[in-house]
N, C-alpha and C. Protein backbone atom coordinates (compact mmCIF):
# COMPACT_ATOMS: atom_id res chain seq x y z
N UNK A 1 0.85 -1.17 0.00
CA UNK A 1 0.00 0.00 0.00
C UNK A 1 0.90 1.24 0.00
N UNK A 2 0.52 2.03 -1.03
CA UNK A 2 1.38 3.06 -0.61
C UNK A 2 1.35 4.43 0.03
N UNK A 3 2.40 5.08 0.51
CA UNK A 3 2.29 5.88 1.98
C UNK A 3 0.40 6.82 1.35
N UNK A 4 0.53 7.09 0.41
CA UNK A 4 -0.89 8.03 0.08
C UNK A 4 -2.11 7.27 0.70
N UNK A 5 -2.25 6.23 0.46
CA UNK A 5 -3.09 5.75 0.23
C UNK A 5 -3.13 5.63 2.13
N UNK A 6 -2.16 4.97 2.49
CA UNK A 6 -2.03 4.50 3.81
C UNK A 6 -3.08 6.02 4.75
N UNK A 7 -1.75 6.98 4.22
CA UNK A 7 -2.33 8.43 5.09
C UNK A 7 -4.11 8.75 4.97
N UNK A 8 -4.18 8.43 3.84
CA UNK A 8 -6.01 8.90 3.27
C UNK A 8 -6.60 7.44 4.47
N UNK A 9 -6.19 6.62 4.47
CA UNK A 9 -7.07 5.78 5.05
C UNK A 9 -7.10 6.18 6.77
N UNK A 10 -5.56 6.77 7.35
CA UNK A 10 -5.70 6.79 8.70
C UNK A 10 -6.59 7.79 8.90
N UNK A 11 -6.78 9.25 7.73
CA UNK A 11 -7.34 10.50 7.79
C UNK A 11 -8.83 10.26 8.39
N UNK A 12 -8.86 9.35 7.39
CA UNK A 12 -10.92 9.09 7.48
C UNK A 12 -11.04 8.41 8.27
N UNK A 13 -10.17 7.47 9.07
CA UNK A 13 -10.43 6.74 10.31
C UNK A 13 -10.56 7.19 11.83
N UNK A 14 -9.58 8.61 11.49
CA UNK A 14 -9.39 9.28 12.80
C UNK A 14 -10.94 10.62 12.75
N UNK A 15 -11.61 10.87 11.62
CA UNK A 15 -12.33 11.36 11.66
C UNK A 15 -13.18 10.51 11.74
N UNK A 16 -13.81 9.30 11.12
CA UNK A 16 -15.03 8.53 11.95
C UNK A 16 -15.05 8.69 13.33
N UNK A 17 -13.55 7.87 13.60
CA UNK A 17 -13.66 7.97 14.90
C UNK A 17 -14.32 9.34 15.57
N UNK A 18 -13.85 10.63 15.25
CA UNK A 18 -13.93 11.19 16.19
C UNK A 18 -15.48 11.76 16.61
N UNK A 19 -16.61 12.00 15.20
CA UNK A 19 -17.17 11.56 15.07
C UNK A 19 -18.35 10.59 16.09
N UNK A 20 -17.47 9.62 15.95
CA UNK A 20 -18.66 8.57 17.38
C UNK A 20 -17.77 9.06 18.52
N UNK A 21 -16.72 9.70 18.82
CA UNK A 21 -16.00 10.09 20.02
C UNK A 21 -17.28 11.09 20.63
N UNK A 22 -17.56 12.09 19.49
CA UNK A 22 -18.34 13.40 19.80
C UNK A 22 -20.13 12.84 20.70
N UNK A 23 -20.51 12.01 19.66
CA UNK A 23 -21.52 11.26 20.23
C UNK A 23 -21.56 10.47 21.55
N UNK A 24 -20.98 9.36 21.89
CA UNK A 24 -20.13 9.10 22.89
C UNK A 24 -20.21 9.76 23.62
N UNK A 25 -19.25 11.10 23.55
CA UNK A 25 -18.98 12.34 24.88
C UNK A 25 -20.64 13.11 25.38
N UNK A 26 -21.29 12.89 24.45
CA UNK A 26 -22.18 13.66 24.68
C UNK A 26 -23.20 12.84 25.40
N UNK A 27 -23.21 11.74 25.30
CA UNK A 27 -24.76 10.92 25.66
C UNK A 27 -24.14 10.46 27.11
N UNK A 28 -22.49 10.59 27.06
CA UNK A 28 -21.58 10.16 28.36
C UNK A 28 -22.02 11.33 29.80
N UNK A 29 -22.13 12.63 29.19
CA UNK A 29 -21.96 13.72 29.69
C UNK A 29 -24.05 13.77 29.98
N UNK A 30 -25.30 13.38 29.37
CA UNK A 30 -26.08 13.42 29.64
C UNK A 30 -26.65 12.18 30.86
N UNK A 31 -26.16 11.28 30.61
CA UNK A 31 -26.15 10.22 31.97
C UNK A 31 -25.67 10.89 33.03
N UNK A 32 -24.16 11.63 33.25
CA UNK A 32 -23.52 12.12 34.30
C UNK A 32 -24.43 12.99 34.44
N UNK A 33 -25.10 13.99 33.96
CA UNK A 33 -26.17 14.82 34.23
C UNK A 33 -27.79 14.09 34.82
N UNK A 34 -27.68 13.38 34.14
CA UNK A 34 -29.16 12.91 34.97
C UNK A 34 -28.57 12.29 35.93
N UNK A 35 -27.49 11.61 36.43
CA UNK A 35 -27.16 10.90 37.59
C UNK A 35 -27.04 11.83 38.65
N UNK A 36 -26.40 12.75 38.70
CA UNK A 36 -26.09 14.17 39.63
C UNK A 36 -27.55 14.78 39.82
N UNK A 37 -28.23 15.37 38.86
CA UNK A 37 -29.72 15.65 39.40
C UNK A 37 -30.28 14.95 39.78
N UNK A 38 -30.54 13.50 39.76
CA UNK A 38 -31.19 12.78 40.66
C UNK A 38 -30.59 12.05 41.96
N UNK A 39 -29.26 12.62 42.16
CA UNK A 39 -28.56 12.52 43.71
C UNK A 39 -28.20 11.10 43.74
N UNK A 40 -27.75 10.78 42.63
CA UNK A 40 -27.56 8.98 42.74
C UNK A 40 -26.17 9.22 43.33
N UNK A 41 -25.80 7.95 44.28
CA UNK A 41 -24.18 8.01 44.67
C UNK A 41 -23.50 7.31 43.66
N UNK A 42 -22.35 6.76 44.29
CA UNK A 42 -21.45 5.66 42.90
C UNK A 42 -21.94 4.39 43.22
N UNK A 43 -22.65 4.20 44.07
CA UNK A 43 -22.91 3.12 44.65
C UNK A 43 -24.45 2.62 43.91
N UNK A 44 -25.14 3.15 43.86
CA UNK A 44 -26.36 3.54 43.14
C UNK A 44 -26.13 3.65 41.41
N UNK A 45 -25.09 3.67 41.31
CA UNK A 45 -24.54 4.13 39.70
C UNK A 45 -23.96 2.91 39.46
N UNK A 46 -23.30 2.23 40.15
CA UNK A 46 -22.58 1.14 39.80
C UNK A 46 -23.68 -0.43 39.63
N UNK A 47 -24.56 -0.30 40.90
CA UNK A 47 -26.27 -0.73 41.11
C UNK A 47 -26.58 -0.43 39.73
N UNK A 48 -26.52 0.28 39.02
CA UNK A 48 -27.56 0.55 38.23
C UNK A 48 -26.87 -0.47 36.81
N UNK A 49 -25.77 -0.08 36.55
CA UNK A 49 -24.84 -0.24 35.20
C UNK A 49 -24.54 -1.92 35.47
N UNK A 50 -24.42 -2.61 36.09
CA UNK A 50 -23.49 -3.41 36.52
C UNK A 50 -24.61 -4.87 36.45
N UNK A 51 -23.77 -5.52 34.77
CA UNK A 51 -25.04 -6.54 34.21
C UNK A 51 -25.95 -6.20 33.23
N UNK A 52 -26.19 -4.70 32.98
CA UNK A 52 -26.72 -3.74 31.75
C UNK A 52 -25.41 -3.94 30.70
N UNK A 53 -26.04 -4.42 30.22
CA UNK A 53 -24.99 -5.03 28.71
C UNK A 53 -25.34 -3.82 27.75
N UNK A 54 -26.20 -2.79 27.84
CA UNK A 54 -26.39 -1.27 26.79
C UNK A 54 -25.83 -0.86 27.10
N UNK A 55 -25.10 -0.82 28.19
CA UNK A 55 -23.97 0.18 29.14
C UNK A 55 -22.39 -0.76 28.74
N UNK A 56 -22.53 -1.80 28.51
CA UNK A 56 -20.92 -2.62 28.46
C UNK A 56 -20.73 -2.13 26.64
N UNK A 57 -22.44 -2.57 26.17
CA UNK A 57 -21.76 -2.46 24.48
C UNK A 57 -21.31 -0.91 23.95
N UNK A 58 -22.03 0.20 25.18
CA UNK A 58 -22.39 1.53 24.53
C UNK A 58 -20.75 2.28 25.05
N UNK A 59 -20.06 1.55 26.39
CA UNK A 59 -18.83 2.19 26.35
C UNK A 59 -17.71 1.59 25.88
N UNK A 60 -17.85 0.04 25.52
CA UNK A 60 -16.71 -0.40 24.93
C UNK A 60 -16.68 -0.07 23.24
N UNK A 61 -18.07 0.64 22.60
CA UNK A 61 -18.06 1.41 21.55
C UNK A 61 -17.29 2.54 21.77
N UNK A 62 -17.26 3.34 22.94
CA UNK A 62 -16.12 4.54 23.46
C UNK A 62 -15.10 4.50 23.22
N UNK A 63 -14.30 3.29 24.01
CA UNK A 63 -13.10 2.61 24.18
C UNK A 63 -12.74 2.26 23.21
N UNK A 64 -13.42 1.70 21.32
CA UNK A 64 -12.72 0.87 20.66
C UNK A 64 -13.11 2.48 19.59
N UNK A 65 -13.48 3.46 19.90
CA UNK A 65 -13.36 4.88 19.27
C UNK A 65 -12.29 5.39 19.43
N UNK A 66 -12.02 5.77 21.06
CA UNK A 66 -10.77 6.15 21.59
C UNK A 66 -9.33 5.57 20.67
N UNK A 67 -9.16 4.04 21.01
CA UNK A 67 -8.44 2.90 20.67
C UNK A 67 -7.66 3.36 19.12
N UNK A 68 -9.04 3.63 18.11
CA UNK A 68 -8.82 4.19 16.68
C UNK A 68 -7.94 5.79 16.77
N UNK A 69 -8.94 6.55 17.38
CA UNK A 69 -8.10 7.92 17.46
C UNK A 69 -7.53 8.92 17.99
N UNK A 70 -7.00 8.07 19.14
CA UNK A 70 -5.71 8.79 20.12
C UNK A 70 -4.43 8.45 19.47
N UNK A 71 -4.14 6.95 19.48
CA UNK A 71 -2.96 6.96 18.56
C UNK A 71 -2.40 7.30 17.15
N UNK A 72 -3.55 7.69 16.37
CA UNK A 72 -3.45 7.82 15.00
C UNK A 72 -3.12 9.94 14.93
N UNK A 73 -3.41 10.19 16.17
CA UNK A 73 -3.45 11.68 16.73
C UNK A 73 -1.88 12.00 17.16
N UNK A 74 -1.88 10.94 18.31
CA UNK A 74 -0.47 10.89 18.72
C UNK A 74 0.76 10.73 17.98
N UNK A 75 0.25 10.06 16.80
CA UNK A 75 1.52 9.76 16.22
C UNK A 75 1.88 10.75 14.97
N UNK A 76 0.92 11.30 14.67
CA UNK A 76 0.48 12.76 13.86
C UNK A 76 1.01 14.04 14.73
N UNK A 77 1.09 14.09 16.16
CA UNK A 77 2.05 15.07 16.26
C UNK A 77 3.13 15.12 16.55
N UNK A 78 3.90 13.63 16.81
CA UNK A 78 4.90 13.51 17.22
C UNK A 78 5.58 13.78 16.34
N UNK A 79 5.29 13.11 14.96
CA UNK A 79 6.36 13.43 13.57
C UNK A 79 6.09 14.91 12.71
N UNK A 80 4.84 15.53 13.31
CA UNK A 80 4.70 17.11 12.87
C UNK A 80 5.81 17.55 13.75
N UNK A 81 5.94 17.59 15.07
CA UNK A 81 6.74 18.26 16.17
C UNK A 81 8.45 17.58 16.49
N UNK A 82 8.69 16.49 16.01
CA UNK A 82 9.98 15.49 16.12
C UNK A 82 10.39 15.35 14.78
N UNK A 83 10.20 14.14 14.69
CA UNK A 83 10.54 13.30 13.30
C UNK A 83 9.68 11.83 13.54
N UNK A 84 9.66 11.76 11.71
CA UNK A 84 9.13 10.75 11.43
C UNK A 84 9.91 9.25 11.66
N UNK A 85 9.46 8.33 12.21
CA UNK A 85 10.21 7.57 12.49
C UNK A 85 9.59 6.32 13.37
N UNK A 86 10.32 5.77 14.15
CA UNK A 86 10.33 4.49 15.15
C UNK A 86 9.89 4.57 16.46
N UNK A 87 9.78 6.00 16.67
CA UNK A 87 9.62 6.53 18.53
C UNK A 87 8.14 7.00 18.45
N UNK A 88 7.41 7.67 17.29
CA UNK A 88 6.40 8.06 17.12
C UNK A 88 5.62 6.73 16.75
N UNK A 89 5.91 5.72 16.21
CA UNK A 89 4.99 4.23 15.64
C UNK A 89 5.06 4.01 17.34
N UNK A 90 6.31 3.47 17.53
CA UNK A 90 6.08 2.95 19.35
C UNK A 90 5.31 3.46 20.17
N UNK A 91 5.46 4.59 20.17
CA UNK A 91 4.63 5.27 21.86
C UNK A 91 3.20 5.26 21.01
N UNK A 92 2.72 5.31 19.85
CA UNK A 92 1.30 5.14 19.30
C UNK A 92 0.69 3.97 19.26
N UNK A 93 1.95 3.16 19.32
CA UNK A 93 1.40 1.47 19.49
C UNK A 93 0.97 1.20 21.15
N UNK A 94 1.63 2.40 21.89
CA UNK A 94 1.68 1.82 23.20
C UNK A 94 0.45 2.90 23.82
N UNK A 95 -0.05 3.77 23.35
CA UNK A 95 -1.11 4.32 23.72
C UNK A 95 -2.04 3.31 23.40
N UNK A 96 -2.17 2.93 21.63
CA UNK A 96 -3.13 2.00 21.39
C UNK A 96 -3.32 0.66 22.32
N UNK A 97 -2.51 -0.01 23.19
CA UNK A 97 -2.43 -1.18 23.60
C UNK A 97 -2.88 -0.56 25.19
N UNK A 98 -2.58 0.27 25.82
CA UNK A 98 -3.35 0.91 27.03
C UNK A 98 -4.39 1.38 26.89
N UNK A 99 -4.65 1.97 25.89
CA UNK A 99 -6.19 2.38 25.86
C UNK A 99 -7.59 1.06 26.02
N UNK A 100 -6.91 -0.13 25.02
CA UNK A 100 -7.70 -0.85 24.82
C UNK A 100 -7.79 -1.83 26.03
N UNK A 101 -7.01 -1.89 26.35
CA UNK A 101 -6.78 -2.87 27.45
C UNK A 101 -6.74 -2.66 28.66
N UNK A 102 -6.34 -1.07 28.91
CA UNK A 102 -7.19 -0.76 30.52
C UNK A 102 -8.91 -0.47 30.29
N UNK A 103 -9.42 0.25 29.01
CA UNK A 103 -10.51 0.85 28.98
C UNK A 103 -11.48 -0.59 28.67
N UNK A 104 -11.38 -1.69 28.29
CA UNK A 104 -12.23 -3.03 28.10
C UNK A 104 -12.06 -3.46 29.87
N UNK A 105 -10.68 -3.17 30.41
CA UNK A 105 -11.09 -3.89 31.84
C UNK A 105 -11.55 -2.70 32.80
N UNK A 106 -11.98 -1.37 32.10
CA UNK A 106 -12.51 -0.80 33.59
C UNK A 106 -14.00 -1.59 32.43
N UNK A 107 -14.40 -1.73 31.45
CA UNK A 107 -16.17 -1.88 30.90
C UNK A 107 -16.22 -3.10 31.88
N UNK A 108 -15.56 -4.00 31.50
CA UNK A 108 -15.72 -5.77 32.18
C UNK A 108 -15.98 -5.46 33.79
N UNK A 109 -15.11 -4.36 34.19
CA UNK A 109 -15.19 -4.45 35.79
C UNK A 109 -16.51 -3.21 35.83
N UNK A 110 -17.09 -2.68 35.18
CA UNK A 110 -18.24 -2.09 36.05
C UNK A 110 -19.57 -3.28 35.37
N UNK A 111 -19.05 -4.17 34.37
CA UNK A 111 -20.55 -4.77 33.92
C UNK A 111 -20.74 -5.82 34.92
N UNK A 112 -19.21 -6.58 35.40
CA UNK A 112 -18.94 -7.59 36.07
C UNK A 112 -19.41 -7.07 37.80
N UNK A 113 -19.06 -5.86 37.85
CA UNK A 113 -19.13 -5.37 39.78
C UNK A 113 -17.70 -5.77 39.95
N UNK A 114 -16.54 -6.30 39.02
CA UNK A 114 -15.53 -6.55 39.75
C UNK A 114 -15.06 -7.67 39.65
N UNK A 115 -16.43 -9.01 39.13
CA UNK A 115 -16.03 -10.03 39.99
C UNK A 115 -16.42 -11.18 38.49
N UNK A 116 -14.81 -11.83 38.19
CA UNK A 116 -14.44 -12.68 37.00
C UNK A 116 -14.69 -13.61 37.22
């Protein structure tokens, strides 16, 4: 594949993504709002989410948004601001591999309560 083609494909990926990021943030930010006006604790919040599989599929849709366009971001300014190279693929590989893999085990641990 060549680099054109490669770049056009990460372009439109990091904009889908961001995209369902925007959606996401927003329906994220209207739950936190109805949870706070109706005085729920974390305890009551966690009660609520925990076994609701609309809540496991609707944030690990977050997480596998994120996953797409933090690193494809990160690695877009490292070689605008550094150089292009081996240090900017790495630390983008290594955002991508923390994102996905802490953000699937906080979904598992609020759908689970914790408990594997």
């Amino acid at each position: 594949m060549s680099q054109g083609v490669l770049q056009a494909k990460l372009w439109y990926a990091q904009r889908i993504s961001a995209m369902i990021l925007g959606l996401c943030v927003s329906i994220h930010l209207i739950i936190i709002f109805y949870a706070i006006r109706g005085g729920l604790t974390a305890e009551e919040i966690l009660g609520r989410t925990q076994g609701n599989i609309a809540f496991a599929i609707f944030y690990e849709i977050f997480v596998l948004a994120c996953f797409v366009h933090a690193p494809i971001g990160l690695a877009n300014i490292l070689e605008e601001t550094f150089c292009k190279g081996l240090i900017s693929k790495t630390l983008s590989w290594i955002l991508a591999a923390l994102i996905i893999t802490l953000g699937t085990t906080a979904v598992i641990g609020v759908y689970t309560g914790g408990a594997l």
